[in-house]
PDB file of N, CA and C in Angstrom:
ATOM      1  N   UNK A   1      24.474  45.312  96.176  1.00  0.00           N
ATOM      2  CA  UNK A   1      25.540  44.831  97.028  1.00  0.00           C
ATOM      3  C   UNK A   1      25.381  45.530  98.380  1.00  0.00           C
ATOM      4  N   UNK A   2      25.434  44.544  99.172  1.00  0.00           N
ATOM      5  CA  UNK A   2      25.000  45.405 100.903  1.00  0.00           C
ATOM      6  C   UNK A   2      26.737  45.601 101.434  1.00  0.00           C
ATOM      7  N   UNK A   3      26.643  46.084 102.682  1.00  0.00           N
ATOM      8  CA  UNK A   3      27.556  46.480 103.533  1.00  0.00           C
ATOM      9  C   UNK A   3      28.973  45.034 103.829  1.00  0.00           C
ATOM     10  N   UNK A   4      28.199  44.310 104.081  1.00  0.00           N
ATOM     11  CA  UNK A   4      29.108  42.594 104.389  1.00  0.00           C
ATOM     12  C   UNK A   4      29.585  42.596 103.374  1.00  0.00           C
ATOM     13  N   UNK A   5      29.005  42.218 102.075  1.00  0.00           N
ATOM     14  CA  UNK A   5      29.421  42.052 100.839  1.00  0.00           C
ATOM     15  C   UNK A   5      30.525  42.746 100.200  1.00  0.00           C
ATOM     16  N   UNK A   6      30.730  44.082 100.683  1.00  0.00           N
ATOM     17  CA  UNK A   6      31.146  44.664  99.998  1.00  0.00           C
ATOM     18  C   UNK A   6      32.673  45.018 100.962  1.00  0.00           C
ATOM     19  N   UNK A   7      32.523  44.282 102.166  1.00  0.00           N
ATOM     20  CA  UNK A   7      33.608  44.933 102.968  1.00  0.00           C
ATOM     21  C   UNK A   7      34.505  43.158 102.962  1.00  0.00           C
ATOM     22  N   UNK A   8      33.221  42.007 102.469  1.00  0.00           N
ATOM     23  CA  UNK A   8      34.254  40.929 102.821  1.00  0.00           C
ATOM     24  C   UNK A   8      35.251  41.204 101.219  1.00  0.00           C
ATOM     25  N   UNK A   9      34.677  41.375 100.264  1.00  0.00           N
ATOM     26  CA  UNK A   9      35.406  41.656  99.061  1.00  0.00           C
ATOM     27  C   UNK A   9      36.676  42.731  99.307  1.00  0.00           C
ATOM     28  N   UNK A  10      36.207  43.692  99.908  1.00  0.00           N
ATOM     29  CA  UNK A  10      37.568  44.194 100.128  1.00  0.00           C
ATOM     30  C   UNK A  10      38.370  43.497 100.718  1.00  0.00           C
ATOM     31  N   UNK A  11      37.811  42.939 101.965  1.00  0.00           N
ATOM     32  CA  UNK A  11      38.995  42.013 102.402  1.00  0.00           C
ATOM     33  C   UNK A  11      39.919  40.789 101.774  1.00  0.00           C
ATOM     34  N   UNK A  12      39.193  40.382 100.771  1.00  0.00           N
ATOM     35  CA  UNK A  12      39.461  39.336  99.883  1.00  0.00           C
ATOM     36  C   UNK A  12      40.586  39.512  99.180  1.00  0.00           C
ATOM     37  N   UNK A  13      41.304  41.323  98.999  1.00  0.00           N
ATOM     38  CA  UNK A  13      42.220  41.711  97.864  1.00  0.00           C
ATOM     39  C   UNK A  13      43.802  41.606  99.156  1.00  0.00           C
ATOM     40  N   UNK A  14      44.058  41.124  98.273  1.00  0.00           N
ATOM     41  CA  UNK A  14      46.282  41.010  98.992  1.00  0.00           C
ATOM     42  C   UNK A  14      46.675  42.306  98.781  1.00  0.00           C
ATOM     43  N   UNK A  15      47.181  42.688 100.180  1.00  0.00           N
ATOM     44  CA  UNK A  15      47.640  44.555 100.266  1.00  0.00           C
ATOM     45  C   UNK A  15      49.325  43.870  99.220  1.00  0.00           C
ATOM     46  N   UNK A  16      49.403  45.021  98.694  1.00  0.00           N
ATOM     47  CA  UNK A  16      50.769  45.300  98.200  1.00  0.00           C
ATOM     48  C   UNK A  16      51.854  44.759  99.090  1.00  0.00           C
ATOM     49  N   UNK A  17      53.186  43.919  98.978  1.00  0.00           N
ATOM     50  CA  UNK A  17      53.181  43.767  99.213  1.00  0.00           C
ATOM     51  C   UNK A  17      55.092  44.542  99.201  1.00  0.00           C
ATOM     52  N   UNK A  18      55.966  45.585 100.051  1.00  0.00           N
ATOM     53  CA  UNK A  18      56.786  46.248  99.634  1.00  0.00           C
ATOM     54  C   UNK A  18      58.063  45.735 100.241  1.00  0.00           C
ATOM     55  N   UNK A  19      59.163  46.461  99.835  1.00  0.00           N
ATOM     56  CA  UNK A  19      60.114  45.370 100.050  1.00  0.00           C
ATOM     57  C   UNK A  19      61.205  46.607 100.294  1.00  0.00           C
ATOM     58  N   UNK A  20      61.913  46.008 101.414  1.00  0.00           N
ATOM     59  CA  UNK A  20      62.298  46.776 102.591  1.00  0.00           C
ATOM     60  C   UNK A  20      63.470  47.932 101.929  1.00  0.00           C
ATOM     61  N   UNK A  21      63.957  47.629 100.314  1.00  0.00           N
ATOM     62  CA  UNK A  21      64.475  48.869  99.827  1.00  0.00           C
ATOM     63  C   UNK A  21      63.311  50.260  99.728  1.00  0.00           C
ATOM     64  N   UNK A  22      62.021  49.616  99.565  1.00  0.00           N
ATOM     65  CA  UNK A  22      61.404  50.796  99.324  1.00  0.00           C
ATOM     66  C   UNK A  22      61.063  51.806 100.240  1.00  0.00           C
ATOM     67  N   UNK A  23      60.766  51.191 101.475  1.00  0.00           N
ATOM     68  CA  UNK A  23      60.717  51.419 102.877  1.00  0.00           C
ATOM     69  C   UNK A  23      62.366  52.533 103.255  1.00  0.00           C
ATOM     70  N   UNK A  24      63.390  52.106 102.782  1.00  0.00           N
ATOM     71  CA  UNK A  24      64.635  53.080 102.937  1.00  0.00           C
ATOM     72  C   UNK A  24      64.813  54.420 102.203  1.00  0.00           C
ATOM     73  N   UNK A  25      63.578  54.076 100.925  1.00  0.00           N
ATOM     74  CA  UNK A  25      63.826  55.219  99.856  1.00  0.00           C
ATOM     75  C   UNK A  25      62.573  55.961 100.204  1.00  0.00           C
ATOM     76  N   UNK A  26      61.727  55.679 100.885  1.00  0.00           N
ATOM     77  CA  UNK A  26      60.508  56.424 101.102  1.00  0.00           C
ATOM     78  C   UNK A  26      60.743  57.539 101.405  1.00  0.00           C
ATOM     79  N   UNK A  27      61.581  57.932 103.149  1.00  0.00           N
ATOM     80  CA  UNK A  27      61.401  59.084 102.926  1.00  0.00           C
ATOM     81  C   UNK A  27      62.455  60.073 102.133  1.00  0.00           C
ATOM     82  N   UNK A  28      63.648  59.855 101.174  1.00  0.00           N
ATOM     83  CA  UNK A  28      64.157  60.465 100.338  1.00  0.00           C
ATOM     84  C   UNK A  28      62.939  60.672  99.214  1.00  0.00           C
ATOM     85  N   UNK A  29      62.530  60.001  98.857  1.00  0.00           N
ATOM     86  CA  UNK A  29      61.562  60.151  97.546  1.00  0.00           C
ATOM     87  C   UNK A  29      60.218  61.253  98.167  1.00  0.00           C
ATOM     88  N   UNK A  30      59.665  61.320  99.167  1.00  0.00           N
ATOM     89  CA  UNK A  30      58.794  62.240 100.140  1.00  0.00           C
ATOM     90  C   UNK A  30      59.627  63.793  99.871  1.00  0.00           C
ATOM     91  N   UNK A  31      60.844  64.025 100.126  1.00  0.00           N
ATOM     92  CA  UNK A  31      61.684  64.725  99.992  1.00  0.00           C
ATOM     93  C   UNK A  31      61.707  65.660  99.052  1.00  0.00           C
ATOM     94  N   UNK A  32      62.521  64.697  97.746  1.00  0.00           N
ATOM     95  CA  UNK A  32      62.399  65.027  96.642  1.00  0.00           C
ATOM     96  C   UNK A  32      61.065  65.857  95.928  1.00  0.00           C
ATOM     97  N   UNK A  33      59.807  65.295  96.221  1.00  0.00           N
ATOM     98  CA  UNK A  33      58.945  65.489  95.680  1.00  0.00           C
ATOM     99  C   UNK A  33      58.573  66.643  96.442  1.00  0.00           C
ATOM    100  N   UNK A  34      58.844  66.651  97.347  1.00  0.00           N
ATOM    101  CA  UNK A  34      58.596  68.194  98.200  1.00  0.00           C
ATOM    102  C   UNK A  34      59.414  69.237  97.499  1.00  0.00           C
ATOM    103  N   UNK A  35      60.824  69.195  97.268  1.00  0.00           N
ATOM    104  CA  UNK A  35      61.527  70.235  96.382  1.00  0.00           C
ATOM    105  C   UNK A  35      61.070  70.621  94.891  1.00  0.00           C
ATOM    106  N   UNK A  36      60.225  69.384  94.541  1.00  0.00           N
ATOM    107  CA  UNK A  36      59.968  69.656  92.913  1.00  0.00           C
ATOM    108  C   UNK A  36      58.833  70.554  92.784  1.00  0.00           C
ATOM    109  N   UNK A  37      59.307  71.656  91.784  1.00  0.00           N
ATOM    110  CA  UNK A  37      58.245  73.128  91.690  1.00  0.00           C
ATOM    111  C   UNK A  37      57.382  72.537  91.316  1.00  0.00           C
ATOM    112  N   UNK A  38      55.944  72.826  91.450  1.00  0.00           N
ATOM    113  CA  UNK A  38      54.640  72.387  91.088  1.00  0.00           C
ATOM    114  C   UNK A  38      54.237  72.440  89.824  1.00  0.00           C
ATOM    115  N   UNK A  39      53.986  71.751  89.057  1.00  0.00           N
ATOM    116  CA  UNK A  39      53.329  71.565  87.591  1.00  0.00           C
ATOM    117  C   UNK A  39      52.565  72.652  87.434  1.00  0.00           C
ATOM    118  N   UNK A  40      52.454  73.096  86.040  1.00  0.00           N
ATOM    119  CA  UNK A  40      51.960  74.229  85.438  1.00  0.00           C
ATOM    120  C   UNK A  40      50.626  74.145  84.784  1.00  0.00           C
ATOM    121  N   UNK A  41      50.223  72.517  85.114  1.00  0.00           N
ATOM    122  CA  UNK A  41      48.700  72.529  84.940  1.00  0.00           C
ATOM    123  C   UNK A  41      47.808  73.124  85.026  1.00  0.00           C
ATOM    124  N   UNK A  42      47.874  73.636  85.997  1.00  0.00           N
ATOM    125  CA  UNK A  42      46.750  74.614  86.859  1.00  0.00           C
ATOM    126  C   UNK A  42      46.929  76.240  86.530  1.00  0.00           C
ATOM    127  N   UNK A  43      47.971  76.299  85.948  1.00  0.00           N
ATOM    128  CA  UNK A  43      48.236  78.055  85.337  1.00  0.00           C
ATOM    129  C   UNK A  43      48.080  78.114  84.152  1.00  0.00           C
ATOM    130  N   UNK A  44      47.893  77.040  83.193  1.00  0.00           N
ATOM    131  CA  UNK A  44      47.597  77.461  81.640  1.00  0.00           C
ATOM    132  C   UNK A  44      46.290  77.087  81.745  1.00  0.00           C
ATOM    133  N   UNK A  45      45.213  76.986  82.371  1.00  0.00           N
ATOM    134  CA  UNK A  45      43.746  77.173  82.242  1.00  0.00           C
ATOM    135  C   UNK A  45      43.280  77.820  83.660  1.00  0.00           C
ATOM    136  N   UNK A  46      43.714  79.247  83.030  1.00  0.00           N
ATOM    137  CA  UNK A  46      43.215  80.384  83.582  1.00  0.00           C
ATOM    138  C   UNK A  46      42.289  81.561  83.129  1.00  0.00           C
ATOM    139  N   UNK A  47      42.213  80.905  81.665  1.00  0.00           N
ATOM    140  CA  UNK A  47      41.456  82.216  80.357  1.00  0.00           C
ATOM    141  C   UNK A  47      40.223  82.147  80.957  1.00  0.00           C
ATOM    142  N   UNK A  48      39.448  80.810  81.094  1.00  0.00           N
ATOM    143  CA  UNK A  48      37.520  81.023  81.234  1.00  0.00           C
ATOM    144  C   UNK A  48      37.528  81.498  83.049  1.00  0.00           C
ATOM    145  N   UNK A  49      38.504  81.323  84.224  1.00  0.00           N
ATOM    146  CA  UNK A  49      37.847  82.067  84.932  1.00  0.00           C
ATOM    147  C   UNK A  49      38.119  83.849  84.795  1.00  0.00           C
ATOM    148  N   UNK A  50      39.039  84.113  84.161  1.00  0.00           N
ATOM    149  CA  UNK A  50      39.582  85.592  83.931  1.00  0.00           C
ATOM    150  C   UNK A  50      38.107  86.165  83.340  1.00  0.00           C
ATOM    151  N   UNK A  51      38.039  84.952  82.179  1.00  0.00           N
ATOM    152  CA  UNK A  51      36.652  85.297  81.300  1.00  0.00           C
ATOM    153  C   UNK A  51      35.250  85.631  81.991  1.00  0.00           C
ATOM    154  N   UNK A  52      35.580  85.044  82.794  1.00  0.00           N
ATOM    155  CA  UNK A  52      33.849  85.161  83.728  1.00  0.00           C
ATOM    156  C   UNK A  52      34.001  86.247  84.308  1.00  0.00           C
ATOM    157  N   UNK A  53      35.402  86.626  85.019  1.00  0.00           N
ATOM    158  CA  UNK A  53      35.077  87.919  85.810  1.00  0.00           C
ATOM    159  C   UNK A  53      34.833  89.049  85.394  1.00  0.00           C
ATOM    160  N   UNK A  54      35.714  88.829  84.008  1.00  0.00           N
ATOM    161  CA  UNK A  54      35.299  90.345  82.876  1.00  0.00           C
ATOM    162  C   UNK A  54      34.023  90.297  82.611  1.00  0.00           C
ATOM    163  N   UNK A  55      33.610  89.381  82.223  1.00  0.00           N
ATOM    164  CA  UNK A  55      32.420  89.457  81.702  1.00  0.00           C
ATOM    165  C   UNK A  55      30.929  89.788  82.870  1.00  0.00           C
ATOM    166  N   UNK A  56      31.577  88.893  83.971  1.00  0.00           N
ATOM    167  CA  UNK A  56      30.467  89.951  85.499  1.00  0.00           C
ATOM    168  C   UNK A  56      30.807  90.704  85.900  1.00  0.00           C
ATOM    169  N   UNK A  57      31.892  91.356  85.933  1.00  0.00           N
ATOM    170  CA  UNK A  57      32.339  92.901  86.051  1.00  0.00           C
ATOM    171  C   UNK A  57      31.596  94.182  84.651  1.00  0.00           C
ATOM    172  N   UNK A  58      31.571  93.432  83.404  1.00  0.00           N
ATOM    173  CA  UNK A  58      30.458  94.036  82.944  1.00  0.00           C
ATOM    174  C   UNK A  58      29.411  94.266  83.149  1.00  0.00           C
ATOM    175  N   UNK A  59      29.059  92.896  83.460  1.00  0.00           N
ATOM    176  CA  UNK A  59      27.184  92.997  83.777  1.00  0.00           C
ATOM    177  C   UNK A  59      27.196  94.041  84.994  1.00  0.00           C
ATOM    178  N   UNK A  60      27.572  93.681  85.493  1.00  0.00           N
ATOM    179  CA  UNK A  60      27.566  94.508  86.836  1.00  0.00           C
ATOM    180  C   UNK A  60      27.609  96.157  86.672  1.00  0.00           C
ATOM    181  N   UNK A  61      28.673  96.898  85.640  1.00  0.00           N
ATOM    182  CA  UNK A  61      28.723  97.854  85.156  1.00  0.00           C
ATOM    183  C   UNK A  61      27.678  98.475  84.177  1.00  0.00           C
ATOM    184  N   UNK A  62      27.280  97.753  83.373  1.00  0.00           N
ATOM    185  CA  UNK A  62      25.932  97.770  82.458  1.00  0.00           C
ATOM    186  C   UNK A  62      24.494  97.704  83.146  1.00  0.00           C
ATOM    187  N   UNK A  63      24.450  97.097  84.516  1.00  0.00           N
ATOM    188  CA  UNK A  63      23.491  97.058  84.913  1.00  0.00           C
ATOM    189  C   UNK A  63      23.384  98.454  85.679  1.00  0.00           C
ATOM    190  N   UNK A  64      24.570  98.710  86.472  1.00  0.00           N
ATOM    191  CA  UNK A  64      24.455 100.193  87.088  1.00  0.00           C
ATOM    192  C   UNK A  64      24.305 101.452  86.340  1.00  0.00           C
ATOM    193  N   UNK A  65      24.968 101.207  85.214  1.00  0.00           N
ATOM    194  CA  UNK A  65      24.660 102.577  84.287  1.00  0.00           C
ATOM    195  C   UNK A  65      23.078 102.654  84.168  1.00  0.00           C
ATOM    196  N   UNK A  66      22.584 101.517  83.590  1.00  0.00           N
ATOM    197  CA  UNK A  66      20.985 101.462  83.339  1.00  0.00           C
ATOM    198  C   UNK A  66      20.394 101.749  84.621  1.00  0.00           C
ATOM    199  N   UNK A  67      20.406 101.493  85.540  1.00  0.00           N
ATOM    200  CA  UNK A  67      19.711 102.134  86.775  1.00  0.00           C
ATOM    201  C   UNK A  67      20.021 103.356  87.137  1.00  0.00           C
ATOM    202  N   UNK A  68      20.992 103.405  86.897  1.00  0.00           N
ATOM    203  CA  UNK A  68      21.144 105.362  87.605  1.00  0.00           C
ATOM    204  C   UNK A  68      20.953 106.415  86.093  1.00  0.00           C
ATOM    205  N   UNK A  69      20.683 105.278  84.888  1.00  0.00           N
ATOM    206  CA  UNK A  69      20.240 106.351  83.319  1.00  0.00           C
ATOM    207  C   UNK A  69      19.188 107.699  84.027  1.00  0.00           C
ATOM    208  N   UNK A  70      18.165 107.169  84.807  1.00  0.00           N
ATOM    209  CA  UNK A  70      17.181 108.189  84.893  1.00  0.00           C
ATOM    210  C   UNK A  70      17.785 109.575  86.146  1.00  0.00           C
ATOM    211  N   UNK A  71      18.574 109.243  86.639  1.00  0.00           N
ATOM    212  CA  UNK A  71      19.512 110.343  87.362  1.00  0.00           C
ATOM    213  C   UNK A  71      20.068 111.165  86.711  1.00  0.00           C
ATOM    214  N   UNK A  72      20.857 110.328  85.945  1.00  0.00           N
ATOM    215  CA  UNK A  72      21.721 110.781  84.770  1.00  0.00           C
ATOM    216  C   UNK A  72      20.791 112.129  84.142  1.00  0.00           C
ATOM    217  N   UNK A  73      19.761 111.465  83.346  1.00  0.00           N
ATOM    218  CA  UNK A  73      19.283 112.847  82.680  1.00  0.00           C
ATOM    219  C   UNK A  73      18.588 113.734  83.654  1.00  0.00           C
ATOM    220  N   UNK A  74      18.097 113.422  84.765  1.00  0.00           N
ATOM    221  CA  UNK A  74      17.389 114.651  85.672  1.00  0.00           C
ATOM    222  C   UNK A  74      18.508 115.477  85.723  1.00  0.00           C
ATOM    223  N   UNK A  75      19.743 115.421  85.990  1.00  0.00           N
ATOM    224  CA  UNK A  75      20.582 116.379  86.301  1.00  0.00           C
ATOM    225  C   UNK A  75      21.047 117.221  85.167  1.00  0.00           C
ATOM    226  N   UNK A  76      20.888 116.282  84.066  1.00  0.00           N
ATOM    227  CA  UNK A  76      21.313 117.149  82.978  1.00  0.00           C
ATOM    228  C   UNK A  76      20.178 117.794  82.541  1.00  0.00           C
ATOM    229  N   UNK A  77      18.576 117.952  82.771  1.00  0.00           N
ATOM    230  CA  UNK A  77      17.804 118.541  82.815  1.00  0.00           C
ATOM    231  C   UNK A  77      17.825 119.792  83.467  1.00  0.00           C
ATOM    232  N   UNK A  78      18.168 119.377  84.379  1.00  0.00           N
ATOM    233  CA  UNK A  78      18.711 120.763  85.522  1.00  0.00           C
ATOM    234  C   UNK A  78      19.986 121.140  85.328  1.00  0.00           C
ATOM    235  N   UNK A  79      20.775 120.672  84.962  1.00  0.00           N
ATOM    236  CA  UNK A  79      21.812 121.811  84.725  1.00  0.00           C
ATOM    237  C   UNK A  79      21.955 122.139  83.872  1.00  0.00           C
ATOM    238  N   UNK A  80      20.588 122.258  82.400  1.00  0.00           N
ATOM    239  CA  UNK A  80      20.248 123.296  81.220  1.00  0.00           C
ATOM    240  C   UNK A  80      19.896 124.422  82.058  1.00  0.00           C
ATOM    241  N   UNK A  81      18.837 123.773  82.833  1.00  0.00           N
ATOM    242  CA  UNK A  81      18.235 124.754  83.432  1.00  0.00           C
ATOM    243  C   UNK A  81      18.809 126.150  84.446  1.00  0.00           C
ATOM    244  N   UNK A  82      19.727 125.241  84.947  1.00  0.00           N
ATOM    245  CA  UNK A  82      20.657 126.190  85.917  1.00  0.00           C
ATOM    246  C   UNK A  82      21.694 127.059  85.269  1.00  0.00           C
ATOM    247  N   UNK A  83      21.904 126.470  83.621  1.00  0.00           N
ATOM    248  CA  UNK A  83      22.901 126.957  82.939  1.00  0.00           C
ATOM    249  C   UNK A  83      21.984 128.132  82.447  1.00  0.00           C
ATOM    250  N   UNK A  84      20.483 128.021  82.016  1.00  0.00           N
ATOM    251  CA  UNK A  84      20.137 129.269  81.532  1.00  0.00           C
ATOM    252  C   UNK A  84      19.993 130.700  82.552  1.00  0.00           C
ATOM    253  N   UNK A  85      19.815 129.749  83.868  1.00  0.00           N
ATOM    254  CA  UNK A  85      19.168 131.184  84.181  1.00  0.00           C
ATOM    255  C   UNK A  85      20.747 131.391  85.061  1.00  0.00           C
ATOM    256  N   UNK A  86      21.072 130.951  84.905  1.00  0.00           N
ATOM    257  CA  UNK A  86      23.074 131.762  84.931  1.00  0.00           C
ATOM    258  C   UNK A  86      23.233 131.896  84.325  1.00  0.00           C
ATOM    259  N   UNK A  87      22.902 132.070  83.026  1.00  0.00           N
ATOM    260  CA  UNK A  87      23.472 133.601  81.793  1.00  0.00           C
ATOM    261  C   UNK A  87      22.826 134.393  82.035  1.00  0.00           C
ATOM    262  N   UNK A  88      21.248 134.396  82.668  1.00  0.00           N
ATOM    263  CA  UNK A  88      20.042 135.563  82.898  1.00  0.00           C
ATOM    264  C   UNK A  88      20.852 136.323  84.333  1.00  0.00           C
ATOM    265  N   UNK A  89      21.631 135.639  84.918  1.00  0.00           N
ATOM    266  CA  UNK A  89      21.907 136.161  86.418  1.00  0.00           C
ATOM    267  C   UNK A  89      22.257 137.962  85.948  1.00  0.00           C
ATOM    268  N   UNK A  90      23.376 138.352  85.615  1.00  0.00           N
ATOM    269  CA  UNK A  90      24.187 139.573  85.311  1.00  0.00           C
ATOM    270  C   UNK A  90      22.531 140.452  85.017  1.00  0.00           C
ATOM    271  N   UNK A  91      21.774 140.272  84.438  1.00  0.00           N
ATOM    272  CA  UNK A  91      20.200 141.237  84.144  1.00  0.00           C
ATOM    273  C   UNK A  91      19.657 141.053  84.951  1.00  0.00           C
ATOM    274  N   UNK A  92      19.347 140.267  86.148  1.00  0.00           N
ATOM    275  CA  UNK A  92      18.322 140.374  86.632  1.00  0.00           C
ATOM    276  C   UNK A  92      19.086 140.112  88.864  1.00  0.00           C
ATOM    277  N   UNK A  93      20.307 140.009  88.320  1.00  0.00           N
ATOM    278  CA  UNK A  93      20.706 139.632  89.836  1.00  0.00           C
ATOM    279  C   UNK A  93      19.590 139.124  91.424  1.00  0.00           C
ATOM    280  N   UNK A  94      19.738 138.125  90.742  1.00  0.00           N
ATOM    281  CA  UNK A  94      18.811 136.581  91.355  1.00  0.00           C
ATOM    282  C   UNK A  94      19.444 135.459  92.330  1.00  0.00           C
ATOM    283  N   UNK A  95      19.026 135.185  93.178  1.00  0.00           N
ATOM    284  CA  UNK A  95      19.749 133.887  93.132  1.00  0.00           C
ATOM    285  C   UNK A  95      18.895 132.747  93.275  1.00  0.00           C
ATOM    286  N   UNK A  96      18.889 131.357  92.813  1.00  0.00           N
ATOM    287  CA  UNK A  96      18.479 130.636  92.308  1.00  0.00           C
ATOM    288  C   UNK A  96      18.773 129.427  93.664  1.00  0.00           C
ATOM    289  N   UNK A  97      17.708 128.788  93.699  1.00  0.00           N
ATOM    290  CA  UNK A  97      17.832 127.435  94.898  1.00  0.00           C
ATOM    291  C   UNK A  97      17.028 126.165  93.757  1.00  0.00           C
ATOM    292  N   UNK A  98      17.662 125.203  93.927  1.00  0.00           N
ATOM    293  CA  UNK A  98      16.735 123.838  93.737  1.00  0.00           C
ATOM    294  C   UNK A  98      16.606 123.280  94.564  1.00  0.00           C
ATOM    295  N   UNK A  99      15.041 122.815  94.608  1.00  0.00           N
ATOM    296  CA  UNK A  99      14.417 121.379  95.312  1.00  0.00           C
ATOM    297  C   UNK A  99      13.935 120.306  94.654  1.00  0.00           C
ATOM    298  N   UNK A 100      12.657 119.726  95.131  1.00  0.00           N
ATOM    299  CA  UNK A 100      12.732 118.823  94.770  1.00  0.00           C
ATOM    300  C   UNK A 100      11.390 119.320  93.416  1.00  0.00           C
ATOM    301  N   UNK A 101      11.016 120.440  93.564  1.00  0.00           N
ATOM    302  CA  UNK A 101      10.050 121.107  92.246  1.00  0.00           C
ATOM    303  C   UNK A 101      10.829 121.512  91.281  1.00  0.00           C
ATOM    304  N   UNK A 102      11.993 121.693  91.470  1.00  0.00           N
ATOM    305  CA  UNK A 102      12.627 122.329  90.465  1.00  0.00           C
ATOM    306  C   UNK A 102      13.521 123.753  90.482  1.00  0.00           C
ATOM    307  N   UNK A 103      13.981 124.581  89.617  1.00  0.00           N
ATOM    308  CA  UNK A 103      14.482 125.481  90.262  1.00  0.00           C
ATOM    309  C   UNK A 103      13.481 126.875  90.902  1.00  0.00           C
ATOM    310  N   UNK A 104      14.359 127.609  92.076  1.00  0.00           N
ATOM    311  CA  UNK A 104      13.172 128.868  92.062  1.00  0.00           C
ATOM    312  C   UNK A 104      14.143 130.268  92.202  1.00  0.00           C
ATOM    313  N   UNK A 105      13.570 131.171  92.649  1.00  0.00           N
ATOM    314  CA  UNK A 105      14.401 132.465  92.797  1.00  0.00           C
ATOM    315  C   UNK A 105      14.323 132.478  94.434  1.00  0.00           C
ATOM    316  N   UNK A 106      15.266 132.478  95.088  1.00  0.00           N
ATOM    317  CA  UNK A 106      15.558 132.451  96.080  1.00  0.00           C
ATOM    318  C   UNK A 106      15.709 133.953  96.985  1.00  0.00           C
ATOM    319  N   UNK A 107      15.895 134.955  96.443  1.00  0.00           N
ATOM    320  CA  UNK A 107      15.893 136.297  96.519  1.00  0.00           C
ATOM    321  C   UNK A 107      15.955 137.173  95.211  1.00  0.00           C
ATOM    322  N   UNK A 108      14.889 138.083  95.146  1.00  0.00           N
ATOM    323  CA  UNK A 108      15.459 138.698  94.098  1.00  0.00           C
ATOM    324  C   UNK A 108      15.290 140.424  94.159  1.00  0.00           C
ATOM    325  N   UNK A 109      16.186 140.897  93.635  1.00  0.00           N
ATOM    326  CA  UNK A 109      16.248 142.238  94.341  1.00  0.00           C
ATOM    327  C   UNK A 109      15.190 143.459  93.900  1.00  0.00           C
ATOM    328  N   UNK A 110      14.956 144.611  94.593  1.00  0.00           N
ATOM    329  CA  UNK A 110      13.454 145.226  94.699  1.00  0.00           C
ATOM    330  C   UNK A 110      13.792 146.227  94.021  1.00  0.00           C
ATOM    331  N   UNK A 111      13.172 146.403  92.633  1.00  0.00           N
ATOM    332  CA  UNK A 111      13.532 147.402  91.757  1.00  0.00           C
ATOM    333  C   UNK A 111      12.214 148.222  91.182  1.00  0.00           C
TER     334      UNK A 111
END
C-alpha cells in the first residue's frame, strides 16, 4: 500500500460525529479527570526493577571484592609481618619502615 492509498482510505472514514451536550461536558469531564488520583498500576509492578538493582548492586559488590582480594591479602601479609617484629621491638629497639620490598629497620641502635 503506497502513500495515496493509504491517505485516500483515511479519508474515506466519517470523523465522529459529537453532539453539542458533549461539547458542554468536555471541559467538566477534563476536570474531573484531572482531580482523580492516579491508578495504582504502575506501583504494584515494582518487584523486577527493585530486583535488578539488588541484584547489580551485587555484582557490582562481588566484582570489587574480587579485584581488590589480592590487596586484601598483601596487607594482611604485612601486617603479620609488622605484628611480629612489634613484639621483637621492646629487645631490640628498632624502628621499622615499609616499601615497596617489604619491611626494613629503619634505625637501629649501636650496641
Amino acid at each position: 500500500m503506497n502513500d495515496f492509498e493509504l491517505e485516500s482510505k483515511l479519508k474515506s472514514i466519517p470523523l465522529p460525529r459529537r453532539t453539542e451536550e458533549y461539547w458542554e461536558d468536555f471541559p467538566a469531564q477534563v476536570r474531573a479527570n484531572l482531580r482523580r488520583p492516579p491508578e495504582n498500576s504502575a506501583t504494584q509492578n515494582f518487584r523486577l526493577p527493585r530486583l535488578a538493582w539488588c541484584g547489580g548492586f551485587a555484582l557490582v559488590c562481588l566484582t570489587f571484592a574480587l579485584a581488590l582480594w589480592p590487596v586484601f591479602q598483601i596487607t594482611l601479609k604485612n601486617e603479620r609481618a609488622f605484628r611480629r617484629e612489634l613484639a621483637q621491638l621492646p629487645n631490640h629497639l628498632r624502628t621499622f619502615m615499609a616499601d615497596e620490598h617489604g619491611m626494613h629497620y629503619l634505625i637501629a641502635d649501636q650496641q
